[in-house]
Protein backbone atom coordinates (compact mmCIF):
# COMPACT_ATOMS: atom_id res chain seq x y z
CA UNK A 1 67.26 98.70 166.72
CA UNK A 2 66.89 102.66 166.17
CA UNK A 3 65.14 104.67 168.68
CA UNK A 4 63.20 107.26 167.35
CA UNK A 5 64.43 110.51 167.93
CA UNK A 6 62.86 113.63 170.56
CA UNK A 7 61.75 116.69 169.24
CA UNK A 8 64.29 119.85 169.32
CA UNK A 9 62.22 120.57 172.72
CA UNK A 10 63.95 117.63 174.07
CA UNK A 11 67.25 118.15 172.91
CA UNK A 12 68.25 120.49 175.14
CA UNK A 13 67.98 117.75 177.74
CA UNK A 14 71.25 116.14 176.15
CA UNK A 15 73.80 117.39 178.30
CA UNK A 16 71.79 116.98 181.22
CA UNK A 17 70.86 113.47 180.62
CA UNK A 18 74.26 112.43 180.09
CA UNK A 19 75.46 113.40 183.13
CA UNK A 20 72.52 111.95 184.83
CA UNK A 21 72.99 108.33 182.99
CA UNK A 22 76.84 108.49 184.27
CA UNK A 23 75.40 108.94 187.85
CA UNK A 24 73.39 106.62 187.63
CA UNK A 25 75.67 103.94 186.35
CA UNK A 26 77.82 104.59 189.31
CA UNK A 27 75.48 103.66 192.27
CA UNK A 28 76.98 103.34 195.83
CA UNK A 29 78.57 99.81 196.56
CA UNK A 30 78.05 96.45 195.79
CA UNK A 31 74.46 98.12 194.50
CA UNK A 32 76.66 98.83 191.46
CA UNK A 33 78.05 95.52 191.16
CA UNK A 34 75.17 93.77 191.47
CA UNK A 35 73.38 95.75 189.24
CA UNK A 36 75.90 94.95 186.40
CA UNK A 37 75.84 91.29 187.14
CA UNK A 38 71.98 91.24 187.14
CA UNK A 39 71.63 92.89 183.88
CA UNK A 40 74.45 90.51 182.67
CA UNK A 41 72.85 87.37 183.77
CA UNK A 42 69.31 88.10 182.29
CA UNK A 43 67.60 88.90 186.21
CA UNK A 44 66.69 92.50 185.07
CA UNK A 45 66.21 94.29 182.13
CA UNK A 46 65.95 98.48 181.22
CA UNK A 47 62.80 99.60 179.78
CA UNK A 48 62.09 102.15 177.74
CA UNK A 49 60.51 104.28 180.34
CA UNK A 50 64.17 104.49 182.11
CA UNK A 51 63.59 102.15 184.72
CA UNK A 52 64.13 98.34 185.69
CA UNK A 53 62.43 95.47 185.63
CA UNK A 54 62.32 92.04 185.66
CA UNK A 55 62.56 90.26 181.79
CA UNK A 56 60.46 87.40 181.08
CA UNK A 57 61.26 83.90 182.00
CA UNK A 58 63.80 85.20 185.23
CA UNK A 59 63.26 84.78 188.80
CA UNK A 60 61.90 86.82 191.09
CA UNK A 61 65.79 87.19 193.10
CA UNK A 62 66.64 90.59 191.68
CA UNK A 63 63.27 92.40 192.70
CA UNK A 64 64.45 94.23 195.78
CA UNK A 65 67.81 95.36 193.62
CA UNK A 66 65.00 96.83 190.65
CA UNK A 67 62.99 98.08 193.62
CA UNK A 68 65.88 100.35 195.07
CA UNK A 69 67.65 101.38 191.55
CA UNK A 70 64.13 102.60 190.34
CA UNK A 71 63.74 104.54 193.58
CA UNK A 72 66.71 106.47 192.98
CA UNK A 73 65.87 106.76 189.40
CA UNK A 74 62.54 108.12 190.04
CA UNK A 75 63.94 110.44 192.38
CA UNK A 76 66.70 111.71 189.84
CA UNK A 77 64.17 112.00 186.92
CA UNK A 78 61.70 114.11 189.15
CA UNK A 79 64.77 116.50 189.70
CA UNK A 80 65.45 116.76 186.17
CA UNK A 81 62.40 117.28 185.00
CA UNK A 82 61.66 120.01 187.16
CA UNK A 83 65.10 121.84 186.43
CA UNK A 84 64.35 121.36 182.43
CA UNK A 85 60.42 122.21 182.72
CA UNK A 86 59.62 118.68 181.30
CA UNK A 87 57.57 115.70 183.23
CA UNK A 88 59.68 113.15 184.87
CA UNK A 89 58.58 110.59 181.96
CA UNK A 90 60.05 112.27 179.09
CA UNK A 91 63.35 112.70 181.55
CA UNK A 92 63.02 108.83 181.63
CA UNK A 93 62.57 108.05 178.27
CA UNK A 94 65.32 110.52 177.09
CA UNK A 95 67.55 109.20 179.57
CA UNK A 96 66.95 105.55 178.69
CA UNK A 97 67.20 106.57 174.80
CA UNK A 98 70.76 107.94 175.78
CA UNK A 99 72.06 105.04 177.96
CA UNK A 100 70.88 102.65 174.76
CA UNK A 101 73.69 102.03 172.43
CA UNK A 102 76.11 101.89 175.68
CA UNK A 103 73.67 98.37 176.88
CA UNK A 104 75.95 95.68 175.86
CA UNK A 105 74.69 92.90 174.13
CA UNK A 106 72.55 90.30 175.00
CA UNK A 107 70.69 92.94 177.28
CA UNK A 108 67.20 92.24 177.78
CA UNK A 109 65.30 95.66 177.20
CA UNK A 110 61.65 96.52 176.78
CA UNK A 111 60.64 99.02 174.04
CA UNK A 112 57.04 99.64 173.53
CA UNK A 113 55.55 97.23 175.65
CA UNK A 114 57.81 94.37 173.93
CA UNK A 115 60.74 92.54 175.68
CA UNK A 116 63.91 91.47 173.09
CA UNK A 117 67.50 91.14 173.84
CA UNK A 118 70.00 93.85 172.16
């Protein structure tokens, strides 16, 4: 599926957002770990807004896991967006449109309100 692309405004987020997706894919831990093996086994999915949550038809067991990563996430958009003069939703969504074509297949992600599998 192609994402639609940001407006030159938002292009000069690229670099940023790049570095921001690799820190984010390398959280402390076993948070890491088990962050890979619940997006693996279908117990959380990205969403378009650049956060987590739980796809339809899974359990409830990786809520505290999509509670923390979207903490940190929150808190790394916020920065972002202040550094780049943007709000911390476009850093989301420009983030998450970056990270895309790296989600392996069989991800669940939401875009626009609608959950699919890549």
């Amino acid at each position: 599926m192609k994402i639609s692309t940001f407006t030159s405004a938002h292009r000069c987020l690229k670099t940023v957002v790049l570095f921001l997706a690799l820190l984010l894919s390398f959280s402390p831990g076993l948070l890491a770990i088990d962050l890979q093996t619940a997006l693996s086994k279908g117990l959380a999915g990205e969403v378009d807004s650049g956060y987590l949550a739980i796809p339809p038809g899974a359990t409830n067991e990786a809520q505290p896991l999509v509670s923390s990563v979207n903490t940190q996430r929150s808190a790394a958009y916020a920065s972002l967006a202040k550094k780049n003069g943007v709000t911390p939703e476009i850093a989301g969504k420009a983030t998450f449109e970056k990270r895309y074509p790296q989600f392996p297949a069989g991800t669940w992600v939401k875009i626009q309100g609608r959950w699919m599998q890549k």
